[in-house]
C-alpha atoms as a PDB file:
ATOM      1  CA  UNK A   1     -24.702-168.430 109.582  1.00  0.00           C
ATOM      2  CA  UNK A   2     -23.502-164.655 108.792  1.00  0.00           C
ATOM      3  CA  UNK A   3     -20.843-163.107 110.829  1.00  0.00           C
ATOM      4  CA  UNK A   4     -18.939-165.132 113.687  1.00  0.00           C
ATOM      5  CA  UNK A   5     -19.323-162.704 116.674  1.00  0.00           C
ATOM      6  CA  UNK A   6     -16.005-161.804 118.582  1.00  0.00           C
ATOM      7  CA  UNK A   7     -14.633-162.596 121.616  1.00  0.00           C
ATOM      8  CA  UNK A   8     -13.802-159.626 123.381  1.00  0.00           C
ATOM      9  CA  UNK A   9     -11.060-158.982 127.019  1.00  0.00           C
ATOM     10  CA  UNK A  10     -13.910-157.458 129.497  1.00  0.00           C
ATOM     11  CA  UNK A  11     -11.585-158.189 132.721  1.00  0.00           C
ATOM     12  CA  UNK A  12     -10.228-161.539 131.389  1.00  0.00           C
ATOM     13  CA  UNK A  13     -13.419-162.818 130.753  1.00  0.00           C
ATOM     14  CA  UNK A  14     -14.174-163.720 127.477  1.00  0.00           C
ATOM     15  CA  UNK A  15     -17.158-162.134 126.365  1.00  0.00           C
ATOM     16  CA  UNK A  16     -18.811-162.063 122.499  1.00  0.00           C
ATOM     17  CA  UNK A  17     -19.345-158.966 120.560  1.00  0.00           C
ATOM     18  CA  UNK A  18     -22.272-160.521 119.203  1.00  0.00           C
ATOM     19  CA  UNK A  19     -25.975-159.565 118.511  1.00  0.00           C
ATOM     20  CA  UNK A  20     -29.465-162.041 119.120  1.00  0.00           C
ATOM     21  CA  UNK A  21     -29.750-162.816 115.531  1.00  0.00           C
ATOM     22  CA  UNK A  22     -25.778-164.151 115.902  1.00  0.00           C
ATOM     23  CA  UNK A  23     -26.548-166.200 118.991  1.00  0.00           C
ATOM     24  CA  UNK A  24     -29.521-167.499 117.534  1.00  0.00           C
ATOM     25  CA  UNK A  25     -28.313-168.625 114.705  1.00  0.00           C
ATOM     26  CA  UNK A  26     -25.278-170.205 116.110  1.00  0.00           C
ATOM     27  CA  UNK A  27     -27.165-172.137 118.772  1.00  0.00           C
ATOM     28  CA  UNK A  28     -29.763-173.575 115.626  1.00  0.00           C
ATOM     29  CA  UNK A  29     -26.957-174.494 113.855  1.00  0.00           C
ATOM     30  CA  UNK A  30     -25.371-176.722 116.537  1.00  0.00           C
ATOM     31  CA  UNK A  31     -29.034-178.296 117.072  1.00  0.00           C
ATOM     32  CA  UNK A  32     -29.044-179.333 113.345  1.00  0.00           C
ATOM     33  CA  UNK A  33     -25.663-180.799 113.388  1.00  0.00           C
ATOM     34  CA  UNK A  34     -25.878-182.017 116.593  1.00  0.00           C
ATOM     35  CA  UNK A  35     -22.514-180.744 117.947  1.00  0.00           C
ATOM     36  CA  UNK A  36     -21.902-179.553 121.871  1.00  0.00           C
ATOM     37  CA  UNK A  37     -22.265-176.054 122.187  1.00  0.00           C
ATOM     38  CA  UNK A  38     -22.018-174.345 125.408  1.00  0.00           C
ATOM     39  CA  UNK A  39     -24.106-171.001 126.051  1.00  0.00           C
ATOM     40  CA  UNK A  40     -24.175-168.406 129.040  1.00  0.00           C
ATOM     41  CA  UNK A  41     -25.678-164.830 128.666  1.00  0.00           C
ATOM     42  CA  UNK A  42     -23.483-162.902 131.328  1.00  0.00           C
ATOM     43  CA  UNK A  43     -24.649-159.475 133.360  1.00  0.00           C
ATOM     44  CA  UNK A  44     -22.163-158.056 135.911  1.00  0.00           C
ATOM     45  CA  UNK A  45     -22.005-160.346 138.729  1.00  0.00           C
ATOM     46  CA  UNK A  46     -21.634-163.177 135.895  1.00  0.00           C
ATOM     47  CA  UNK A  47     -18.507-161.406 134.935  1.00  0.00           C
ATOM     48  CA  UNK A  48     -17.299-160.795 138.327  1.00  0.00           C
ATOM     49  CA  UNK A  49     -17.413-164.379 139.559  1.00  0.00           C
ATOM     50  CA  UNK A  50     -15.169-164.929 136.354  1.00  0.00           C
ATOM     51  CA  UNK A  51     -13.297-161.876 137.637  1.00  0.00           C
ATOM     52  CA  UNK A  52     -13.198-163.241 141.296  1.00  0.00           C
ATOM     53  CA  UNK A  53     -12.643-167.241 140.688  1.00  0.00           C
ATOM     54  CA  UNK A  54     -10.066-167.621 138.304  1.00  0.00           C
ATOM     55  CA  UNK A  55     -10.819-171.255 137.874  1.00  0.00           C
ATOM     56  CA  UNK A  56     -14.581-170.134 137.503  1.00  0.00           C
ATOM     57  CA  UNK A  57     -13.057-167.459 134.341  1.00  0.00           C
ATOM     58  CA  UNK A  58     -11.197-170.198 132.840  1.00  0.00           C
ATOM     59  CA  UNK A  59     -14.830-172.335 132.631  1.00  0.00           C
ATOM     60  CA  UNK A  60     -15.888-169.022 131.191  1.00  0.00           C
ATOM     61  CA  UNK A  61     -13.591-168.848 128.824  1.00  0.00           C
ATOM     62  CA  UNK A  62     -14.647-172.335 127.367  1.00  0.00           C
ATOM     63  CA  UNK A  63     -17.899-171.437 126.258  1.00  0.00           C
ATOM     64  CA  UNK A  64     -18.839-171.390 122.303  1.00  0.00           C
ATOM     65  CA  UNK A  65     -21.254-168.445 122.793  1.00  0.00           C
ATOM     66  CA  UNK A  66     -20.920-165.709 126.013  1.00  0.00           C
ATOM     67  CA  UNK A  67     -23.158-162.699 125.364  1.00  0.00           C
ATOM     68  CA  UNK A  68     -23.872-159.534 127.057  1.00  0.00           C
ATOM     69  CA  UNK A  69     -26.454-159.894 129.274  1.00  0.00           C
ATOM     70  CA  UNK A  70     -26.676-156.592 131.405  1.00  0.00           C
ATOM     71  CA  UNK A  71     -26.109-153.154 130.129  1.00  0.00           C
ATOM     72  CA  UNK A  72     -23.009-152.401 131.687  1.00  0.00           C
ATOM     73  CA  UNK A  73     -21.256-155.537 130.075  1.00  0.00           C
ATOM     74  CA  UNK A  74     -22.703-153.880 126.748  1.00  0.00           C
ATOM     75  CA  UNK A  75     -21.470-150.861 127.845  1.00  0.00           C
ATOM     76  CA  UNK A  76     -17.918-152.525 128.651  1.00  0.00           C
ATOM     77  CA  UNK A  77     -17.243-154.218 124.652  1.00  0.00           C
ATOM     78  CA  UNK A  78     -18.514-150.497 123.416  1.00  0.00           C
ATOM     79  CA  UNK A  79     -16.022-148.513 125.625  1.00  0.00           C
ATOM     80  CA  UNK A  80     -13.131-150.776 125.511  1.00  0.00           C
ATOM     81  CA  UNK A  81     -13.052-152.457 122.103  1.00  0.00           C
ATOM     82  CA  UNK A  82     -15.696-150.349 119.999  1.00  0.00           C
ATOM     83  CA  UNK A  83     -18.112-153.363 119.902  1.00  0.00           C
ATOM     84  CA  UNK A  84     -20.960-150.672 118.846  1.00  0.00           C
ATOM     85  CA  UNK A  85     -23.367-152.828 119.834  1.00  0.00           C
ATOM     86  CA  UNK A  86     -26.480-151.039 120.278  1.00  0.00           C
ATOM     87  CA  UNK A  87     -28.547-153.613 122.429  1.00  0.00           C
ATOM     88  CA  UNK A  88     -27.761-156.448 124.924  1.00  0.00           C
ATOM     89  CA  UNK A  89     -27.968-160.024 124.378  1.00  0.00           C
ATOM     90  CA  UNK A  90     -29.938-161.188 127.772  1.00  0.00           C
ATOM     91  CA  UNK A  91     -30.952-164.120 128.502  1.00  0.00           C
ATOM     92  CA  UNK A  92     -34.828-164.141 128.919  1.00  0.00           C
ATOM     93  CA  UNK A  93     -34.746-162.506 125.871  1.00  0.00           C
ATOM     94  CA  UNK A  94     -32.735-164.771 123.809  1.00  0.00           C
ATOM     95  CA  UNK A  95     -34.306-167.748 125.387  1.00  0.00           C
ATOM     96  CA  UNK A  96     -37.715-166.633 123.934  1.00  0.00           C
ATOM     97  CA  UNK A  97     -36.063-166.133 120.253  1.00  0.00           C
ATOM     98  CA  UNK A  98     -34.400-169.492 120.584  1.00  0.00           C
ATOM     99  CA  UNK A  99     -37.464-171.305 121.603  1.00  0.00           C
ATOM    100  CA  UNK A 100     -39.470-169.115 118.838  1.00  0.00           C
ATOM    101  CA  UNK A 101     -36.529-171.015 116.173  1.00  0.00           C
ATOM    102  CA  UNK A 102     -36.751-173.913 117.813  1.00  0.00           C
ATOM    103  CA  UNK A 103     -40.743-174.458 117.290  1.00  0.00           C
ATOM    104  CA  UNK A 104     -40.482-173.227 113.749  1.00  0.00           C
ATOM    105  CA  UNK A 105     -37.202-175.871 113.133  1.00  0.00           C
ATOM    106  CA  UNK A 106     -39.191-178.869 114.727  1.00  0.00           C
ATOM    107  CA  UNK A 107     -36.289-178.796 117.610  1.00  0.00           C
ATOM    108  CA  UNK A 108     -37.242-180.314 120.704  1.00  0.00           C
ATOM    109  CA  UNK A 109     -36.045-178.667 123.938  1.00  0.00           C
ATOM    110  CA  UNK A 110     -35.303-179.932 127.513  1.00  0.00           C
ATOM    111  CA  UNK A 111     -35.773-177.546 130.540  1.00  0.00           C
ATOM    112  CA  UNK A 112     -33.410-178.288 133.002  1.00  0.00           C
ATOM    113  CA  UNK A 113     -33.306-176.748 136.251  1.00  0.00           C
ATOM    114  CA  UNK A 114     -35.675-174.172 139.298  1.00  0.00           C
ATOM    115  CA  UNK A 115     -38.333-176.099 140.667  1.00  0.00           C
ATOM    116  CA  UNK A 116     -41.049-178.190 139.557  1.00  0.00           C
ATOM    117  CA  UNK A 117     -43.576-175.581 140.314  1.00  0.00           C
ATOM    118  CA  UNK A 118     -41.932-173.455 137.868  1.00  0.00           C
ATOM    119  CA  UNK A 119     -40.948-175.853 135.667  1.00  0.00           C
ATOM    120  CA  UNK A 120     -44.987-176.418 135.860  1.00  0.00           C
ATOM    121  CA  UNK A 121     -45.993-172.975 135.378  1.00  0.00           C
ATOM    122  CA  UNK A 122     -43.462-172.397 132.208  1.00  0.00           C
ATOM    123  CA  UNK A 123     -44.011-175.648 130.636  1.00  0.00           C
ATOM    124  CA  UNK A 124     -48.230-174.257 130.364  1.00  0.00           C
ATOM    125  CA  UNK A 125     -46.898-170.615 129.723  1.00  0.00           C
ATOM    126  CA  UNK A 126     -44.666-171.908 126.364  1.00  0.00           C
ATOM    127  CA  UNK A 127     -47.310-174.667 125.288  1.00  0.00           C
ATOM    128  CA  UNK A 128     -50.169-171.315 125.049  1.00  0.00           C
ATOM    129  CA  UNK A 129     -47.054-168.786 123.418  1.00  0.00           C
ATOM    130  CA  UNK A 130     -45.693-171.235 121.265  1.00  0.00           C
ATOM    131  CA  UNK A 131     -47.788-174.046 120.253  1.00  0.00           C
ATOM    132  CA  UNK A 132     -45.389-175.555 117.723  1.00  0.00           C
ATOM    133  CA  UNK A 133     -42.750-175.784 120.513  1.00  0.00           C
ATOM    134  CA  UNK A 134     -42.095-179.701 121.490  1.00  0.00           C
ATOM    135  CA  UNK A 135     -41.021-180.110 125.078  1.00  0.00           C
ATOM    136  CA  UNK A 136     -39.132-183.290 125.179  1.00  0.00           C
ATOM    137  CA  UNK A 137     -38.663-183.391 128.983  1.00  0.00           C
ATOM    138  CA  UNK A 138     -37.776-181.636 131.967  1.00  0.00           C
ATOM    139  CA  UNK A 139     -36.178-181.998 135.483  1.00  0.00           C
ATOM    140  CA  UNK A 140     -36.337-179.906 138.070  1.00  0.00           C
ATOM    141  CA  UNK A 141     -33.092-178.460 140.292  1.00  0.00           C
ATOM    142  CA  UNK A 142     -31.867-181.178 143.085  1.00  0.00           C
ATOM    143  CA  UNK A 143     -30.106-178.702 144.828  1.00  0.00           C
ATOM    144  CA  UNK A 144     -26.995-180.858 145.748  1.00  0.00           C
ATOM    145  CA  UNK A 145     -24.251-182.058 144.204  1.00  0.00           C
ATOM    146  CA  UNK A 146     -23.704-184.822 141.259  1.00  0.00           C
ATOM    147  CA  UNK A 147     -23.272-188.011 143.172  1.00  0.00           C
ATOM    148  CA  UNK A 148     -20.508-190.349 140.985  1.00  0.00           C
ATOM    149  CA  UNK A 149     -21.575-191.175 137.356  1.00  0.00           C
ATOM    150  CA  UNK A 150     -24.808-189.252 137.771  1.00  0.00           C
ATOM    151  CA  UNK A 151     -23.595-187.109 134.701  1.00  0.00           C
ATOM    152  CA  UNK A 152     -23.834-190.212 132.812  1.00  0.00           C
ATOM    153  CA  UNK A 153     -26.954-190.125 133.942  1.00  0.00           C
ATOM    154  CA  UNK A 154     -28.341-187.361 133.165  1.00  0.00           C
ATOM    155  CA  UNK A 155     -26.729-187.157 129.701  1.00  0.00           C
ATOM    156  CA  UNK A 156     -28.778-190.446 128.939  1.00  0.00           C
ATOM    157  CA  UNK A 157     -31.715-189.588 129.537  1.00  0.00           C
ATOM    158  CA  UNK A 158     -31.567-186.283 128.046  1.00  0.00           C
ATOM    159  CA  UNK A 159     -30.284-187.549 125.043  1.00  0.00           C
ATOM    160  CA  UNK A 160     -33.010-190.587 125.186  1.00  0.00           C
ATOM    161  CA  UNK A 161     -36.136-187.871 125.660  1.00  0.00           C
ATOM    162  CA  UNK A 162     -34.548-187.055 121.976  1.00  0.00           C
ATOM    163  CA  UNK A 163     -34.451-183.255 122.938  1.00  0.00           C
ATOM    164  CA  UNK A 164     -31.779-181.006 120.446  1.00  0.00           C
ATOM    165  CA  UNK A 165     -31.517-177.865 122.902  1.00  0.00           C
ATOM    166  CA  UNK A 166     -30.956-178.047 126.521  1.00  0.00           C
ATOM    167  CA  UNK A 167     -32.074-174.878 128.448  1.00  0.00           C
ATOM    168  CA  UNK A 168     -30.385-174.671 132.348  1.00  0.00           C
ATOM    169  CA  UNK A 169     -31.883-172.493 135.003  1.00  0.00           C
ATOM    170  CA  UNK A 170     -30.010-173.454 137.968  1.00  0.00           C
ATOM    171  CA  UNK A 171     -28.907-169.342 138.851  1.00  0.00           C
ATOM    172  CA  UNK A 172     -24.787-168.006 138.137  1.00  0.00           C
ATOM    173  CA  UNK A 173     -22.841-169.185 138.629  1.00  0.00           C
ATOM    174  CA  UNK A 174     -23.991-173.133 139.154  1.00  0.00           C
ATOM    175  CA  UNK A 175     -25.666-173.152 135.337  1.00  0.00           C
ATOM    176  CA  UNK A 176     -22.398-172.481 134.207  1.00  0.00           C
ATOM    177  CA  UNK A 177     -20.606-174.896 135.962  1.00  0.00           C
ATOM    178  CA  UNK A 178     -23.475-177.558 134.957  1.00  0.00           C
ATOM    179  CA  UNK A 179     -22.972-176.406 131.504  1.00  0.00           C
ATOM    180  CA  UNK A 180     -19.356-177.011 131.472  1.00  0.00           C
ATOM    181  CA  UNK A 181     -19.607-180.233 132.918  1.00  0.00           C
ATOM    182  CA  UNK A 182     -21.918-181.929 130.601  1.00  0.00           C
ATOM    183  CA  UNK A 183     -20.760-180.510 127.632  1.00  0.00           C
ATOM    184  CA  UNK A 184     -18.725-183.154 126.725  1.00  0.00           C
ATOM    185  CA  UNK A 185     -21.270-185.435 127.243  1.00  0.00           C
ATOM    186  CA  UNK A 186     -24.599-183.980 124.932  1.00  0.00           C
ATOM    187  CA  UNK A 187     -24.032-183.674 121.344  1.00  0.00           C
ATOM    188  CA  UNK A 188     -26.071-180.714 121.189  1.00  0.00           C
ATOM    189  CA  UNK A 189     -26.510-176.967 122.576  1.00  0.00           C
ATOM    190  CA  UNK A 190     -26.372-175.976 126.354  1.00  0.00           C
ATOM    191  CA  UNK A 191     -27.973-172.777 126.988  1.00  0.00           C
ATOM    192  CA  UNK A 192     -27.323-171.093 130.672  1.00  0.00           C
ATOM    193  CA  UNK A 193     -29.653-168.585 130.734  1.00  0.00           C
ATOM    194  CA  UNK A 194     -30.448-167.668 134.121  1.00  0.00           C
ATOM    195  CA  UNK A 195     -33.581-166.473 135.422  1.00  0.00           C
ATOM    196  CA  UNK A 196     -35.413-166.748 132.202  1.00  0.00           C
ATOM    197  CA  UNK A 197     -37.124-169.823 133.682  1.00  0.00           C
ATOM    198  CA  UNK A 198     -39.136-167.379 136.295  1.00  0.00           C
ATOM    199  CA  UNK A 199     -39.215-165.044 133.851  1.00  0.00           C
ATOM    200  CA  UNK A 200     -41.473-166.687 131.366  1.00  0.00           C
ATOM    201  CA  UNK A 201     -42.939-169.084 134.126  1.00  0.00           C
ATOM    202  CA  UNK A 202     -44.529-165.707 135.628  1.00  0.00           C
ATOM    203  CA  UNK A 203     -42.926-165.577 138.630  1.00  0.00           C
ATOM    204  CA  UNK A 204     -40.694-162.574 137.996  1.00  0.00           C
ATOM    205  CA  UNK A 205     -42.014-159.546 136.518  1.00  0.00           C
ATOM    206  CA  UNK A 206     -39.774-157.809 133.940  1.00  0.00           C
ATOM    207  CA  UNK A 207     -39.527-154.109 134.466  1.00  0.00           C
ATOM    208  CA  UNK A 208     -40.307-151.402 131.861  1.00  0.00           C
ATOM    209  CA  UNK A 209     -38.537-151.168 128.871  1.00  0.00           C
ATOM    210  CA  UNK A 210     -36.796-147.817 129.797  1.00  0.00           C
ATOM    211  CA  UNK A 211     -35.546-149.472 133.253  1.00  0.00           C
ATOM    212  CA  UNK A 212     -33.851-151.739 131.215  1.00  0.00           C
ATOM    213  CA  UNK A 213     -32.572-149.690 128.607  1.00  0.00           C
ATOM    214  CA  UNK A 214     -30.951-147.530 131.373  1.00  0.00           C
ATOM    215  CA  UNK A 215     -28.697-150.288 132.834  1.00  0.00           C
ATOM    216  CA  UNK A 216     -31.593-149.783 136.207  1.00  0.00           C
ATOM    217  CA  UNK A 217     -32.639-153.740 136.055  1.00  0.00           C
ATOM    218  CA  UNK A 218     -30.598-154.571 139.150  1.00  0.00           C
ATOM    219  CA  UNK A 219     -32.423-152.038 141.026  1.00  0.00           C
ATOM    220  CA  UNK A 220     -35.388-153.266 140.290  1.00  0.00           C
ATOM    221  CA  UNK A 221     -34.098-157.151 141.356  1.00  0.00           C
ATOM    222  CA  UNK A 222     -32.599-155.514 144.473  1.00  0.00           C
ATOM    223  CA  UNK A 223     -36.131-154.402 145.027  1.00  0.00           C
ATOM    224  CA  UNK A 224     -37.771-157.530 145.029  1.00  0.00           C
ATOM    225  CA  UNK A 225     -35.482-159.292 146.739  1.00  0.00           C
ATOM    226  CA  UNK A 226     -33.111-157.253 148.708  1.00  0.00           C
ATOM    227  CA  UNK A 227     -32.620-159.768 151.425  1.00  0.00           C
ATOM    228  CA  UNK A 228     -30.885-162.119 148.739  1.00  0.00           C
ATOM    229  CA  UNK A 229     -29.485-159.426 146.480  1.00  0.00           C
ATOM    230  CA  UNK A 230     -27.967-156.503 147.862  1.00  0.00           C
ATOM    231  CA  UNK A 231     -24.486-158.301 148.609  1.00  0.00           C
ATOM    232  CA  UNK A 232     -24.696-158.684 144.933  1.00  0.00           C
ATOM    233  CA  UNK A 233     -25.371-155.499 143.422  1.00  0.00           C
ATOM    234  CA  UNK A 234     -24.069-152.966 146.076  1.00  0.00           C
ATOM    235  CA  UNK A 235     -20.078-154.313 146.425  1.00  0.00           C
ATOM    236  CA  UNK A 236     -19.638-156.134 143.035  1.00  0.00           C
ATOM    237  CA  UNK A 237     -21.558-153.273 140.777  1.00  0.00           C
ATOM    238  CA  UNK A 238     -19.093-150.464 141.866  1.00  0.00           C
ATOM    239  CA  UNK A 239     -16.047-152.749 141.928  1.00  0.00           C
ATOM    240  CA  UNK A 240     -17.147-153.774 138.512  1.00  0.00           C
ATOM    241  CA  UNK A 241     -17.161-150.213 137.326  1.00  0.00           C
ATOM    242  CA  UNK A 242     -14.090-149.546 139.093  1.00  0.00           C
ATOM    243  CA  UNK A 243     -12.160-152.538 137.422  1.00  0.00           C
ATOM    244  CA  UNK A 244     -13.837-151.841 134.139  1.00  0.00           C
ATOM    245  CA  UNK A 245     -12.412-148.219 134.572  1.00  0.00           C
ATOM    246  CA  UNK A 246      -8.625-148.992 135.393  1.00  0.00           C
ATOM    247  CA  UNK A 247      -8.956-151.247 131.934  1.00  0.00           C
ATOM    248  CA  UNK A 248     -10.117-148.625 130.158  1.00  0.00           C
ATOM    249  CA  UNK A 249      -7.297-146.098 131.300  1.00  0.00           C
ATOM    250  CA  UNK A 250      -4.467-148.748 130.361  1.00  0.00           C
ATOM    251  CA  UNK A 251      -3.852-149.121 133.940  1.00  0.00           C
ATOM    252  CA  UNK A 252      -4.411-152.882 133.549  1.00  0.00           C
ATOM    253  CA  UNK A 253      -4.182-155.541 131.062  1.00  0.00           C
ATOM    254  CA  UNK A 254      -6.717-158.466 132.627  1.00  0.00           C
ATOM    255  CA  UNK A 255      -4.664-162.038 130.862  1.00  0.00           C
ATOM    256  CA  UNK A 256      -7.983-163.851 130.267  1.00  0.00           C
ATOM    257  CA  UNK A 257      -7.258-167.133 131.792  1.00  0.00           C
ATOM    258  CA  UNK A 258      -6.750-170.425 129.469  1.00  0.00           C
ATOM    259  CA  UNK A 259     -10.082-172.246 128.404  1.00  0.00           C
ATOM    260  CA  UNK A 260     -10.381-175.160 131.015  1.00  0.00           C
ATOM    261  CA  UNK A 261     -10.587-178.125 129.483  1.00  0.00           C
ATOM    262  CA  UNK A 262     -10.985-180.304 133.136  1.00  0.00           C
ATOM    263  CA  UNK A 263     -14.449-181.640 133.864  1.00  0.00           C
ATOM    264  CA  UNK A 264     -14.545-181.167 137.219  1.00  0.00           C
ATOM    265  CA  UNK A 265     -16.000-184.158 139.359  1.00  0.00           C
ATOM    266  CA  UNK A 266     -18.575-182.186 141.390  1.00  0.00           C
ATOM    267  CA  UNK A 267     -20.998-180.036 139.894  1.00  0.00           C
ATOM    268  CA  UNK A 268     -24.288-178.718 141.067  1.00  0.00           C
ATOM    269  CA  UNK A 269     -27.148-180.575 139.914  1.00  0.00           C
END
């Protein structure tokens, strides 16, 4: 597998100094051996719910794999522990490199999550990209909570559809949750990865390359849906910075909370 990536302090959230290759690799290696492996790809208002929900940090902190989804958390391992990483690790991207190892491995995937419109529309998008690519089920988003022993559940028949990879799109920070919760129950990888779902269903349009280069993506999200988003970007980006700041200076010394180990009864399904 190469080089373990790093977990780095950004805030007291664990995040890996790690590169796509890295995360690629790791997550095809738990498929083949069939061992849990939890996955999140983290931009700032990932961080900041870690930040803001200390039990929410220590679910964080769990994870196998966190990359650096936006900019500024690249930004963040390069200023405060010299990551020199030279490109994020975000999570429509990394899906689409996953899936790409997963069709050439013979891995079959299960899309969990959004809507089943999307789910639809991505499902017929992948099939055309990736031909090779076996989709061994999918479920759509209930939008509620797990009722008792519906993990079970769920775990059954995603490990019956024979699937190796399980990709959730249920939007931060109820992926994550999800992810921590059935963990322990899937002897394979757990990828939260956001909206990469819309992404690569057609629904959202990426911007241009430079936007995202520039740290700008939010501003095009905000954009398109400012009615949703601007609570999001406009108090927790600058507070971010802020935070990010005062670590920088010494001022403070973020303890990353313990790893929970406590599956939590309710989780968003």
């Amino acid at each position: 597998m190469g080089t373990r990536p790093v977990k780095r302090n950004v805030l007291g959230v664990l995040v890996d100094q790690t590169t796509y290759q890295q995360a690629v690799d790791a997550v095809v290696d738990a498929a083949r051996h069939g061992r849990p492996f939890a996955l999140t790809a983290l931009a700032v208002h990932g961080v900041m719910t870690g930040v803001l929900d200390h039990e929410h940090g220590a679910r964080l902190n769990s994870f196998d794999l966190v990359t650096p989804d936006g900019q500024p958390v690249r930004w963040a391992l390069n200023a405060l522990h010299r990551a020199g990483l030279t490109e994020r690790v975000s999570g429509p991207t990394l899906t689409l490199r996953v899936l790409r190892a997963a069709a050439d491995e013979g891995l079959p995937v299960y899309l969990y999550g959004s809507t089943e419109q999307t789910l639809d529309r991505l499902a017929l998008n992948l099939q055309n990209t990736l031909p090779a690519l076996k989709i061994a089920g999918r479920e759509a988003s209930k939008f509620r909570t797990a009722r008792l022993g519906e993990d079970r559940e769920i775990a059954d028949r995603i490990t019956a559809s024979g699937a190796r990879i399980v990709l959730v799109g249920l939007g931060c920070p109820r992926q994550e949750i999800f992810v921590h919760a059935m963990r322990p129950l899937l002897p394979m990888p757990l990828l939260a990865i956001g909206a990469a779902f819309d992404f690569h269903a057609g629904i959202l349009r990426r911007p241009p390359k430079w936007i995202r280069r520039y740290g700008l993506e939010w501003l095009s999200r905000l954009a398109s849906e400012p009615g949703r988003l601007w609570r999001r970007y406009l108090t927790l980006n600058p507070h971010y910075l802020l935070l990010v700041a005062a670590q920088k200076a010494g001022l403070t010394r973020p303890a990353p909370p313990p790893p929970s180990t406590n599956r939590q009864a309710a989780f968003p399904v």
